[in-house]
PDB file of N, CA and C in Angstrom:
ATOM      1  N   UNK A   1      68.723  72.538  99.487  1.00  0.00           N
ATOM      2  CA  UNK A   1      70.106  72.865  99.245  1.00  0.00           C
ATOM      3  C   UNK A   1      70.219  73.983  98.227  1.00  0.00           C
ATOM      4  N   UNK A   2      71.104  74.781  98.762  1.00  0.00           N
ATOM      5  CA  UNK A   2      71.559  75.776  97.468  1.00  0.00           C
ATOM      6  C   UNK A   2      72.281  75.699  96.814  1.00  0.00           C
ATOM      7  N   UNK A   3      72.342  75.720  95.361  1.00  0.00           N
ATOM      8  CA  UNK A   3      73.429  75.550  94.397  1.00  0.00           C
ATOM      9  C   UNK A   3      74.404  76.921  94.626  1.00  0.00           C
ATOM     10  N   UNK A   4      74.229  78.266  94.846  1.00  0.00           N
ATOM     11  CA  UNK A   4      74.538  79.485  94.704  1.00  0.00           C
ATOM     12  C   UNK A   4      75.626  79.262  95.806  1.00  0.00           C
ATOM     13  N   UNK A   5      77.083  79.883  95.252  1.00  0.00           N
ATOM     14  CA  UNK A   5      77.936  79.294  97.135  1.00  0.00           C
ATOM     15  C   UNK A   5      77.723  80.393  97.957  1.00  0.00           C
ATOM     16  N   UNK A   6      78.084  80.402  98.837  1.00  0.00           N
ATOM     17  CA  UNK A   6      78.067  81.587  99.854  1.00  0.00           C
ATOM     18  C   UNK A   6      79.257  82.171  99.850  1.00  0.00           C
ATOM     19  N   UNK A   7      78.696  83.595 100.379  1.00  0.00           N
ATOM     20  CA  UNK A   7      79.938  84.377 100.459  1.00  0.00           C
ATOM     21  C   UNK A   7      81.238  84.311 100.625  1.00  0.00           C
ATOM     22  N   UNK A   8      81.610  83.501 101.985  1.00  0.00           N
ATOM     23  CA  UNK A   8      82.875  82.808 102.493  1.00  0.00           C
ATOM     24  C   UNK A   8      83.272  81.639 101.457  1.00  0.00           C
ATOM     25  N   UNK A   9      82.458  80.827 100.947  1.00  0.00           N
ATOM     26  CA  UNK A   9      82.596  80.337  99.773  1.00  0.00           C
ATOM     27  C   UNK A   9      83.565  80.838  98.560  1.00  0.00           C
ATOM     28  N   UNK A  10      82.596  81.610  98.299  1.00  0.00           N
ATOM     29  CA  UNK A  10      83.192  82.421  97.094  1.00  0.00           C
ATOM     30  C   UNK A  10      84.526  82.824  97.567  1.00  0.00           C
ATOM     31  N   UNK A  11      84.981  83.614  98.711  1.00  0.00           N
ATOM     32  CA  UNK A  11      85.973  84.116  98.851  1.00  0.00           C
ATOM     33  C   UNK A  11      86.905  83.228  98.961  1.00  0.00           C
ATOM     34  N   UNK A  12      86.817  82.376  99.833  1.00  0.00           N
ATOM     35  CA  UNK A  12      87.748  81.108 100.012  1.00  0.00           C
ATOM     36  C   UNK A  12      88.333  80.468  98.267  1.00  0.00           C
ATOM     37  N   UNK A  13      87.464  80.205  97.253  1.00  0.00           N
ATOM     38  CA  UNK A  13      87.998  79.775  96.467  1.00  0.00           C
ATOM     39  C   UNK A  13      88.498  80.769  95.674  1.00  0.00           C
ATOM     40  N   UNK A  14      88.998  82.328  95.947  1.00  0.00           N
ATOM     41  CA  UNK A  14      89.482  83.379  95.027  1.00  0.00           C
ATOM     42  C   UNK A  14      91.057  83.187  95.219  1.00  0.00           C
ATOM     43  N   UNK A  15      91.728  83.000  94.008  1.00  0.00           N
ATOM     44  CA  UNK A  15      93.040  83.110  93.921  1.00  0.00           C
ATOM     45  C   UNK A  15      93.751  84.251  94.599  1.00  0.00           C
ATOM     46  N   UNK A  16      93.166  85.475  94.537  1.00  0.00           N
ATOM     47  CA  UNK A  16      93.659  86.514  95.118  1.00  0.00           C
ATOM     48  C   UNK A  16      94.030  86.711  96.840  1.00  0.00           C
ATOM     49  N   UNK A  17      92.624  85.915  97.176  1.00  0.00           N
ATOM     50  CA  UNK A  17      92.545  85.652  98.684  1.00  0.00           C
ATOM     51  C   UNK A  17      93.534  84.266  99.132  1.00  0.00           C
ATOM     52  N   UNK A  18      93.935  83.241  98.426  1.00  0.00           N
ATOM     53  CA  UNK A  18      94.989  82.288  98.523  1.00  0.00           C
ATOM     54  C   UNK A  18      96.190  82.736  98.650  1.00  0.00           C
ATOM     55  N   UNK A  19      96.771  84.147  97.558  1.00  0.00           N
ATOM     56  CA  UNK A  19      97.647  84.866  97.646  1.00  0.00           C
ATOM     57  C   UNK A  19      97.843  85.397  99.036  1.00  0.00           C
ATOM     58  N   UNK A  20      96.781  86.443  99.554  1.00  0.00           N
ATOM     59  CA  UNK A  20      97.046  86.614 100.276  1.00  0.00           C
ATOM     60  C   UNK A  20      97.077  86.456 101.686  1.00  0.00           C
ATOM     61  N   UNK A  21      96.202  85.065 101.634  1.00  0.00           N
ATOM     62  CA  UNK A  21      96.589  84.209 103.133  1.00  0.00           C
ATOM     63  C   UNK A  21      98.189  83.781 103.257  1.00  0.00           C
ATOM     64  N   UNK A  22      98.286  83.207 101.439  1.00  0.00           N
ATOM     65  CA  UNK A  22     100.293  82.679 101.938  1.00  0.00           C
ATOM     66  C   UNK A  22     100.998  83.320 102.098  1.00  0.00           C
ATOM     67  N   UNK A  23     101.123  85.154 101.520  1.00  0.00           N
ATOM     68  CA  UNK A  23     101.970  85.901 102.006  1.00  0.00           C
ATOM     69  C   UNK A  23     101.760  86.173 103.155  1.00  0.00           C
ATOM     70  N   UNK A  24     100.409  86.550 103.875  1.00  0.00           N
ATOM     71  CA  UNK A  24     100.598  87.100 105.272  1.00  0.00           C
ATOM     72  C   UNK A  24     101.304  86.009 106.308  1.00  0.00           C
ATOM     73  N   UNK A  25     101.063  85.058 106.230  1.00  0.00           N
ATOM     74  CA  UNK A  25     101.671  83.166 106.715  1.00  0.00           C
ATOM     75  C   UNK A  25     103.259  83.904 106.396  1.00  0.00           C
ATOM     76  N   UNK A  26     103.381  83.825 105.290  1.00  0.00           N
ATOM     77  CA  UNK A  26     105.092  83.435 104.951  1.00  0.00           C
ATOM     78  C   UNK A  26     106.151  84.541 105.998  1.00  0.00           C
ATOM     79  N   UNK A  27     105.141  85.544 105.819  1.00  0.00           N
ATOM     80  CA  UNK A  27     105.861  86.975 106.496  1.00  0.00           C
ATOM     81  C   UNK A  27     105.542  86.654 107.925  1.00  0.00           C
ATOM     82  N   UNK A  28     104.414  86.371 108.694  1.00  0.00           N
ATOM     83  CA  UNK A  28     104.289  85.979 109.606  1.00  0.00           C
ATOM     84  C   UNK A  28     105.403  85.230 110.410  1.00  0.00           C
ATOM     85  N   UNK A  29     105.610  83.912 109.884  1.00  0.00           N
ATOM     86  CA  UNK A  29     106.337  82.866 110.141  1.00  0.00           C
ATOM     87  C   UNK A  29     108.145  83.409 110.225  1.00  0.00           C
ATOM     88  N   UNK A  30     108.288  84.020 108.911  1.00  0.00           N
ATOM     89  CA  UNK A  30     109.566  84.825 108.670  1.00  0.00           C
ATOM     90  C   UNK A  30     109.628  85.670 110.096  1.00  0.00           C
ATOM     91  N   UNK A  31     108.992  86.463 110.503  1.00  0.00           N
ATOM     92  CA  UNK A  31     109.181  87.364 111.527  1.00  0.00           C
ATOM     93  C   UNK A  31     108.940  86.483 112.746  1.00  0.00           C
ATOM     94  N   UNK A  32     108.314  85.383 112.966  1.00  0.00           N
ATOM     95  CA  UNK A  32     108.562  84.708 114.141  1.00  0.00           C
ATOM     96  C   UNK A  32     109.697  83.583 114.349  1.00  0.00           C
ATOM     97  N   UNK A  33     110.355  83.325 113.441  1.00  0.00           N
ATOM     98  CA  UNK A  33     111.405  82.329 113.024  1.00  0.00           C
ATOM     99  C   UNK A  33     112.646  83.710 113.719  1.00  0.00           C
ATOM    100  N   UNK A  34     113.041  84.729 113.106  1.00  0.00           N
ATOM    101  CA  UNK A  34     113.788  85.818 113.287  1.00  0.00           C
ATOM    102  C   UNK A  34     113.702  86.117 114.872  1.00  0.00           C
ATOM    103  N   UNK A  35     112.615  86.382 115.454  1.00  0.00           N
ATOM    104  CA  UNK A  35     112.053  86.686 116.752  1.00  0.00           C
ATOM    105  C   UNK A  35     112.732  85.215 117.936  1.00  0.00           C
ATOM    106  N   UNK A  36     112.374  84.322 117.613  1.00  0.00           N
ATOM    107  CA  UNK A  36     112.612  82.860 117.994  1.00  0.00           C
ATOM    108  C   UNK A  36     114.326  82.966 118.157  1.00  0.00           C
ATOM    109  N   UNK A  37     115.205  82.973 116.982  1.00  0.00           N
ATOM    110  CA  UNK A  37     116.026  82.684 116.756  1.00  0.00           C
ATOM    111  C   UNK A  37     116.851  83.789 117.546  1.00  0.00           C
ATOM    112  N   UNK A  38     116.714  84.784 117.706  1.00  0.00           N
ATOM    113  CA  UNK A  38     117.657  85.583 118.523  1.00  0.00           C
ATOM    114  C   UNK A  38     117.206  85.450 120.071  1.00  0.00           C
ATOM    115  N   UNK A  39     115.612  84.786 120.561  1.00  0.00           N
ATOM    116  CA  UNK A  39     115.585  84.482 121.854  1.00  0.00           C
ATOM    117  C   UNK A  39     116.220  83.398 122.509  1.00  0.00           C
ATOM    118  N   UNK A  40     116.776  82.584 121.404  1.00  0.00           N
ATOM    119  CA  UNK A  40     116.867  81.467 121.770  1.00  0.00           C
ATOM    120  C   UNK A  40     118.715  81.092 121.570  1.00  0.00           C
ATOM    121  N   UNK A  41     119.008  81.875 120.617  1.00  0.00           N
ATOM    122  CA  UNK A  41     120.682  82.351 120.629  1.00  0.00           C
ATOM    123  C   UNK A  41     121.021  83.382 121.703  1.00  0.00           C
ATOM    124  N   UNK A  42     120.448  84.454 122.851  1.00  0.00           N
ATOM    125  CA  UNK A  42     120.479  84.922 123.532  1.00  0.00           C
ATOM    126  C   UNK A  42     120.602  83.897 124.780  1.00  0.00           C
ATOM    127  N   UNK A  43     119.444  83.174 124.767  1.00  0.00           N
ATOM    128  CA  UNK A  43     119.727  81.763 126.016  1.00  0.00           C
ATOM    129  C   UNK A  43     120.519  80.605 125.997  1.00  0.00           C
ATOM    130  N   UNK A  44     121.024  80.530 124.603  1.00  0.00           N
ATOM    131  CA  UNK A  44     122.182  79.580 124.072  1.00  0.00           C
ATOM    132  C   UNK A  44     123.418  80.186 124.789  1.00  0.00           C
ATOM    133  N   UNK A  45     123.644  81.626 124.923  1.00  0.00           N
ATOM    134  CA  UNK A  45     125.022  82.204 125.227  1.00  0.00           C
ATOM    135  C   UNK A  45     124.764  82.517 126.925  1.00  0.00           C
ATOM    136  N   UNK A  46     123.484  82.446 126.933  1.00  0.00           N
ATOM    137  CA  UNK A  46     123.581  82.445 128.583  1.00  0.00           C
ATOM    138  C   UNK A  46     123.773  80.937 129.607  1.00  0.00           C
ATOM    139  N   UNK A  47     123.502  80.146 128.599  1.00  0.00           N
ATOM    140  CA  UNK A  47     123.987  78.770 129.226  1.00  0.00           C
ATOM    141  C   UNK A  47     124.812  78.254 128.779  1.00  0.00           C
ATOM    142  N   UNK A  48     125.558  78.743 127.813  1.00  0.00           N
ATOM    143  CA  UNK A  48     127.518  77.895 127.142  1.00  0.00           C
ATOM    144  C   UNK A  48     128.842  78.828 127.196  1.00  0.00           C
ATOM    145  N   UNK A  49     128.174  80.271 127.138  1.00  0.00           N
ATOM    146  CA  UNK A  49     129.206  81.368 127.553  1.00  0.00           C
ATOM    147  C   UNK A  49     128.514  82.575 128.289  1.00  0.00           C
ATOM    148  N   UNK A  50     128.447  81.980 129.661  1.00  0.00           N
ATOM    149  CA  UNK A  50     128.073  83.123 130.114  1.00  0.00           C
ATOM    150  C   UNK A  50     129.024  84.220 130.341  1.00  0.00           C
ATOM    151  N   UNK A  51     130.404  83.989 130.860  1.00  0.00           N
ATOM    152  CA  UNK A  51     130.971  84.904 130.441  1.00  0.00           C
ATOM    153  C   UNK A  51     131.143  86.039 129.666  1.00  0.00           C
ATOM    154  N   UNK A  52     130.383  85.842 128.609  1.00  0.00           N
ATOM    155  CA  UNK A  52     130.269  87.129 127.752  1.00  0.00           C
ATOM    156  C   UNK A  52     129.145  87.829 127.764  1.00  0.00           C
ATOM    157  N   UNK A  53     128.481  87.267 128.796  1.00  0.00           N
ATOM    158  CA  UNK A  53     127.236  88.649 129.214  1.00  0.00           C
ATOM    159  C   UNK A  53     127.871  88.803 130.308  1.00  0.00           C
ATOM    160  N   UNK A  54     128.578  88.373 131.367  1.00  0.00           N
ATOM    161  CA  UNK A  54     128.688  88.697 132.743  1.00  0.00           C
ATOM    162  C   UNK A  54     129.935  90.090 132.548  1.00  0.00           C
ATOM    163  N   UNK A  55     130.493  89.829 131.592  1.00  0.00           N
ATOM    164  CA  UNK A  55     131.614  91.221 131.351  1.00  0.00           C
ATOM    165  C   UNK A  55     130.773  92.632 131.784  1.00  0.00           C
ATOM    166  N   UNK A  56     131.775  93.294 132.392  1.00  0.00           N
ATOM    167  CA  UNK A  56     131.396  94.553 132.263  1.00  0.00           C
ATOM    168  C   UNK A  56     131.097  95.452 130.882  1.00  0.00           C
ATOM    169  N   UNK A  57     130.161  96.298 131.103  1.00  0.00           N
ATOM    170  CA  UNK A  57     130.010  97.186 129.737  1.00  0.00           C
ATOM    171  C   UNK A  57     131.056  97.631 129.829  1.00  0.00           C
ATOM    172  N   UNK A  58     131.812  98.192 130.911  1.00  0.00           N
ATOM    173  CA  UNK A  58     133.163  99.362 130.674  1.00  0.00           C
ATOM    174  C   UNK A  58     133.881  98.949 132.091  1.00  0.00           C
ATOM    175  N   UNK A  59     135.222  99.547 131.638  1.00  0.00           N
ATOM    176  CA  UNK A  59     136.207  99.514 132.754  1.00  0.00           C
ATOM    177  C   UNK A  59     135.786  99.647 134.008  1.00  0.00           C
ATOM    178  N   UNK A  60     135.830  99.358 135.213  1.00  0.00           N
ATOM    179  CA  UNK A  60     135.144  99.201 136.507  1.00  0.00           C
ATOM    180  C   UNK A  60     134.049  99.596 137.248  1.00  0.00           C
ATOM    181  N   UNK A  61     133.108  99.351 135.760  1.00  0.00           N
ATOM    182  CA  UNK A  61     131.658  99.301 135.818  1.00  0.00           C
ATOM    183  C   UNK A  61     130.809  97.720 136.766  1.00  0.00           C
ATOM    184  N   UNK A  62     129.754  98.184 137.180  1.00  0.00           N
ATOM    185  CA  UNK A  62     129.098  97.290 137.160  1.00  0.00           C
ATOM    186  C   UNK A  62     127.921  96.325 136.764  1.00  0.00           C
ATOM    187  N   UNK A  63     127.531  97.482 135.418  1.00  0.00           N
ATOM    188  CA  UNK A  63     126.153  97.232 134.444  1.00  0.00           C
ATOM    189  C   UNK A  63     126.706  95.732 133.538  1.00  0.00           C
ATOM    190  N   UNK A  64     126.292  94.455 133.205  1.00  0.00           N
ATOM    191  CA  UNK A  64     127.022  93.581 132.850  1.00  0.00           C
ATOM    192  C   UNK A  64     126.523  93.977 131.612  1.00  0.00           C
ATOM    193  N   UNK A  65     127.540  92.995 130.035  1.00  0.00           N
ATOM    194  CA  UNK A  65     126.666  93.474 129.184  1.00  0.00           C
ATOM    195  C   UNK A  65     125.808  92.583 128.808  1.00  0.00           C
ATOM    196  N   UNK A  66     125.242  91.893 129.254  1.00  0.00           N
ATOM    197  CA  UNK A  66     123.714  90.850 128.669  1.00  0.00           C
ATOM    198  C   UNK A  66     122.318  91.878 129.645  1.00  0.00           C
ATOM    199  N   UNK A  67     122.675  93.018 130.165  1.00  0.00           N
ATOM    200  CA  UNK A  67     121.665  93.382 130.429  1.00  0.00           C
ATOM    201  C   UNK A  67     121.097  94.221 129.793  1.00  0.00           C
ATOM    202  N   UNK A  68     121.781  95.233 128.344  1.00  0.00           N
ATOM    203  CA  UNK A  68     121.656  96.190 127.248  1.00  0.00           C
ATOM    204  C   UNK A  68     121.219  95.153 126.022  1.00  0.00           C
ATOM    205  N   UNK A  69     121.943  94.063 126.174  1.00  0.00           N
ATOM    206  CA  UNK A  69     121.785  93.653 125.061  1.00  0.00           C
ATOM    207  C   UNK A  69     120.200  92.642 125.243  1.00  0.00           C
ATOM    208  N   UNK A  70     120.313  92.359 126.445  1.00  0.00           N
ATOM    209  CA  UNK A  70     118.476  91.503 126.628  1.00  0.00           C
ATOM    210  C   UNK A  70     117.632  92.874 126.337  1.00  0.00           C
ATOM    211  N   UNK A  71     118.100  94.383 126.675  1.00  0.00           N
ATOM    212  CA  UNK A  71     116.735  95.081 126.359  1.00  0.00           C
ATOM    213  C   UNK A  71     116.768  95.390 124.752  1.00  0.00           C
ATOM    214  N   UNK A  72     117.977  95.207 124.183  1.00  0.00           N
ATOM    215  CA  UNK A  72     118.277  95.509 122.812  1.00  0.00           C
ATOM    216  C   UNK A  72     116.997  94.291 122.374  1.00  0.00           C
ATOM    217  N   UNK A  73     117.544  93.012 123.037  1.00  0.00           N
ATOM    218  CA  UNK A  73     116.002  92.098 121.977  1.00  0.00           C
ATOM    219  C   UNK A  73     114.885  91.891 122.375  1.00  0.00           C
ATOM    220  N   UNK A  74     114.730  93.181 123.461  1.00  0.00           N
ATOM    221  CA  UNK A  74     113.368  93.516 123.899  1.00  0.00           C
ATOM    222  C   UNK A  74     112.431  94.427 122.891  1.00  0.00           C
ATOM    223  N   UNK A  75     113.262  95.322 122.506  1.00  0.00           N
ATOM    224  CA  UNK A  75     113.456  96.756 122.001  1.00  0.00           C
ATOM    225  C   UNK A  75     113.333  95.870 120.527  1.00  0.00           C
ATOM    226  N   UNK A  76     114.078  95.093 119.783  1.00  0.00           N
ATOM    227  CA  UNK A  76     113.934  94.273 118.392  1.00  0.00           C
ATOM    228  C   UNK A  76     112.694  93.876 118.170  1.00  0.00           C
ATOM    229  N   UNK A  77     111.893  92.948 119.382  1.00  0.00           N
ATOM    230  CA  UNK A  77     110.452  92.165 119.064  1.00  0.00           C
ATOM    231  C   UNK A  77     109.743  93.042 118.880  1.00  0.00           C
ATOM    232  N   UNK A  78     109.582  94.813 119.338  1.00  0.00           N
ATOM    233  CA  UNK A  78     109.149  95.491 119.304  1.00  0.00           C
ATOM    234  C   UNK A  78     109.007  96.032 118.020  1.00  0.00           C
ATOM    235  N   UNK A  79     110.410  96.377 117.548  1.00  0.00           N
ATOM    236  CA  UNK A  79     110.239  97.263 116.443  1.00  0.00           C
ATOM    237  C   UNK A  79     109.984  96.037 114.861  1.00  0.00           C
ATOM    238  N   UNK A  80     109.610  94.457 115.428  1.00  0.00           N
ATOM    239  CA  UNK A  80     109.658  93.782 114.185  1.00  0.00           C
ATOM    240  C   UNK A  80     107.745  93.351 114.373  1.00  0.00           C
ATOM    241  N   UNK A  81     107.122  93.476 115.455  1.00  0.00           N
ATOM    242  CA  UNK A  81     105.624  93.676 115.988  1.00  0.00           C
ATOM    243  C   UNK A  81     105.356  95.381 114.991  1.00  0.00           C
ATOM    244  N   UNK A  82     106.027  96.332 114.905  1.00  0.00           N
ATOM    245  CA  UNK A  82     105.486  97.400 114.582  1.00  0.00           C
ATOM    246  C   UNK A  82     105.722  97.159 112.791  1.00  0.00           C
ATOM    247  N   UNK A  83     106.943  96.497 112.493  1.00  0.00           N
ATOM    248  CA  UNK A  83     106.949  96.231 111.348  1.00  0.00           C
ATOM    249  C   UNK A  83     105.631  95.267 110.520  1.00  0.00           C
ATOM    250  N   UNK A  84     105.442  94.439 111.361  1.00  0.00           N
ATOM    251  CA  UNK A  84     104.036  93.347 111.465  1.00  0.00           C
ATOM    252  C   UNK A  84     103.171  94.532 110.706  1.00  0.00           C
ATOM    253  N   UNK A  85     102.889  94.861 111.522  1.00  0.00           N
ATOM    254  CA  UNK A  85     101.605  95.630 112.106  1.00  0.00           C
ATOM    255  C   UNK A  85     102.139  96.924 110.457  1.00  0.00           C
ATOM    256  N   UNK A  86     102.628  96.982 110.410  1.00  0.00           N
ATOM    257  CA  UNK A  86     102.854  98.234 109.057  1.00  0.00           C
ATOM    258  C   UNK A  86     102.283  97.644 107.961  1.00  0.00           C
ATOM    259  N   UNK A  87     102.748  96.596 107.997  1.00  0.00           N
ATOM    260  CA  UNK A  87     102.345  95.901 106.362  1.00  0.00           C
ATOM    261  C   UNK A  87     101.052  95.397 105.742  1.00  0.00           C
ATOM    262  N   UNK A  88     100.635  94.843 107.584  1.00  0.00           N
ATOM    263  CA  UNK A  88      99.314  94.620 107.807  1.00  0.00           C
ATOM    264  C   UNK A  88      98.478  95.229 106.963  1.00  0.00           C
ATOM    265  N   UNK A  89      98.523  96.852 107.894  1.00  0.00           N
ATOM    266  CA  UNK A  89      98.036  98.147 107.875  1.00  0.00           C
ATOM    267  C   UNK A  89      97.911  98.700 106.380  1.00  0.00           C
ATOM    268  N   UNK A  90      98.970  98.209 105.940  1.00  0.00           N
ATOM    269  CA  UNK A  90      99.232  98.845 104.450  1.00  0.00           C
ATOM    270  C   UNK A  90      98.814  98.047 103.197  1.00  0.00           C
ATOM    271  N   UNK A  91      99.390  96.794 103.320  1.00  0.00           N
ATOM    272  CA  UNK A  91      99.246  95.682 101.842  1.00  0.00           C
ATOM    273  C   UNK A  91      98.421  94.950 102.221  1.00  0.00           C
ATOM    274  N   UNK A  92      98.045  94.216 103.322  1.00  0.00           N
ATOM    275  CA  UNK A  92      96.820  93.007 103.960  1.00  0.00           C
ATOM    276  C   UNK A  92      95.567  94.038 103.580  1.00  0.00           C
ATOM    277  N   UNK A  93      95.703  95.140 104.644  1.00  0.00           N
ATOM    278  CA  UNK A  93      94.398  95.094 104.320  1.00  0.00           C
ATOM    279  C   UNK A  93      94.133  95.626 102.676  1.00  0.00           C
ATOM    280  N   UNK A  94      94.754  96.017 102.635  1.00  0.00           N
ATOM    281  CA  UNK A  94      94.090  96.743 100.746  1.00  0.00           C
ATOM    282  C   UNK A  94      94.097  95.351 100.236  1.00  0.00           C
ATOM    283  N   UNK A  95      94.707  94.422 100.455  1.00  0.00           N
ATOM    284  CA  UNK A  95      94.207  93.297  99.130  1.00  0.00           C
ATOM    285  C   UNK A  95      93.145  92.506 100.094  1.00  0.00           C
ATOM    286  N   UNK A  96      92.778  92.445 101.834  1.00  0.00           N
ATOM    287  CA  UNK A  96      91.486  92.274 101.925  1.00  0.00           C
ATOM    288  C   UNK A  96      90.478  92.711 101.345  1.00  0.00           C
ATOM    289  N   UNK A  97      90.042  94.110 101.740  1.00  0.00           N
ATOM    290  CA  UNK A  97      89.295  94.827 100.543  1.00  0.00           C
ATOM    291  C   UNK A  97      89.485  94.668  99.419  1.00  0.00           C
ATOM    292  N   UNK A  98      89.975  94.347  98.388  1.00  0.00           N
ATOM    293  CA  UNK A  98      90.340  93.874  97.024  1.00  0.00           C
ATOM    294  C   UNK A  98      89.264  92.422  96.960  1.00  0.00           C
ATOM    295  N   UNK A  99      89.671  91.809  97.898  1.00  0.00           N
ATOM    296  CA  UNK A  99      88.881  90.548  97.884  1.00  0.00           C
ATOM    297  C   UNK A  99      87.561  90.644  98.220  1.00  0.00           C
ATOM    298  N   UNK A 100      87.423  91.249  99.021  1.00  0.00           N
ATOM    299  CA  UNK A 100      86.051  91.607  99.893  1.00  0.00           C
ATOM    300  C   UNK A 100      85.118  92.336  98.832  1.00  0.00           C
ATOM    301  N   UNK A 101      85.700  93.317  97.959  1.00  0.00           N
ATOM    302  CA  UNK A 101      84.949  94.369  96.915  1.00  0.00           C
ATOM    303  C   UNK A 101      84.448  93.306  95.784  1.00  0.00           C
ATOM    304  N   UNK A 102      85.651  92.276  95.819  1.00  0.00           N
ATOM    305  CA  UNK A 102      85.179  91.228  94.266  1.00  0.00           C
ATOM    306  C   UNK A 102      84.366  89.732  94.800  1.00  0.00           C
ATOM    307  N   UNK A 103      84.391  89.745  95.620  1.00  0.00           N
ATOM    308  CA  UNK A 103      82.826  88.623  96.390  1.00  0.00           C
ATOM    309  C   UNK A 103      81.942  88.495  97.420  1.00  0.00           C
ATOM    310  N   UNK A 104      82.237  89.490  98.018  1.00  0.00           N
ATOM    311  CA  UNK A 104      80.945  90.458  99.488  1.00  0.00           C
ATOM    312  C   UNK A 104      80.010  90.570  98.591  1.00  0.00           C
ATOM    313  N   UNK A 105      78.593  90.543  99.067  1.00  0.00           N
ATOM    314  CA  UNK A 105      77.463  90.434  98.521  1.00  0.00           C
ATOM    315  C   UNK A 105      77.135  91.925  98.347  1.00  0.00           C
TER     316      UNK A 105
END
C-alpha cells in the first residue's frame, strides 16, 4: 500500500477543484432548469390555450404564431448551449488548469 495519494486523489480533495465542480453544476443546472421551463411552458400553452398559437401572425395571414415563436425557443437553447460553452471555454477551463498546475504530477 501507498501512503503517498494519487493524483486524482490529491485533486479531488483541493478546495479549489470543489469550487469548481459546484459552480460548473450550479450554472449547469441554472441553464437547464431555464431551458426546461420555457419547453415545457411552450407545451403548457399548447395544451390549455391553444388558441394563442393558432392566431395568425397578421391580418389574413396564414403563418400561425406558435410557429416563430417554437423557432424563437429553438433559436434560445441555442444561444444559452453557446453561452454554456463560453464560460466553459473561459472560467472552467482556467480554474481546471489552476487545479491541474497545483496537483498534476
Amino acid at each position: 500500500m501507498s501512503l503517498t495519494p494519487s493524483p486524482s486523489e490529491r485533486i479531488m480533495a483541493c478546495p479549489r477543484f470543489a469550487r469548481l465542480v459546484a459552480a460548473r453544476s450550479r450554472f449547469a443546472w441554472t441553464l437547464t432548469a431555464v431551458v426546461l421551463g420555457i419547453y415545457y411552458g411552450y407545451m403548457m400553452v399548447v395544451s390549455f390555450a391553444p388558441q394563442l398559437l393558432a392566431a395568425p401572425l397578421s391580418d389574413g395571414g396564414t403563418l400561425p404564431v406558435g410557429v416563430p415563436v417554437g423557432a424563437a425557443i429553438i433559436v434560445l437553447s441555442w444561444v444559452l448551449t453557446g453561452v454554456y460553452i463560453r464560460r466553459a471555454n473561459s472560467e472552467f477551463d482556467a480554474l481546471t488548469e489552476q487545479v491541474l498546475e497545483e496537483h498534476a504530477p
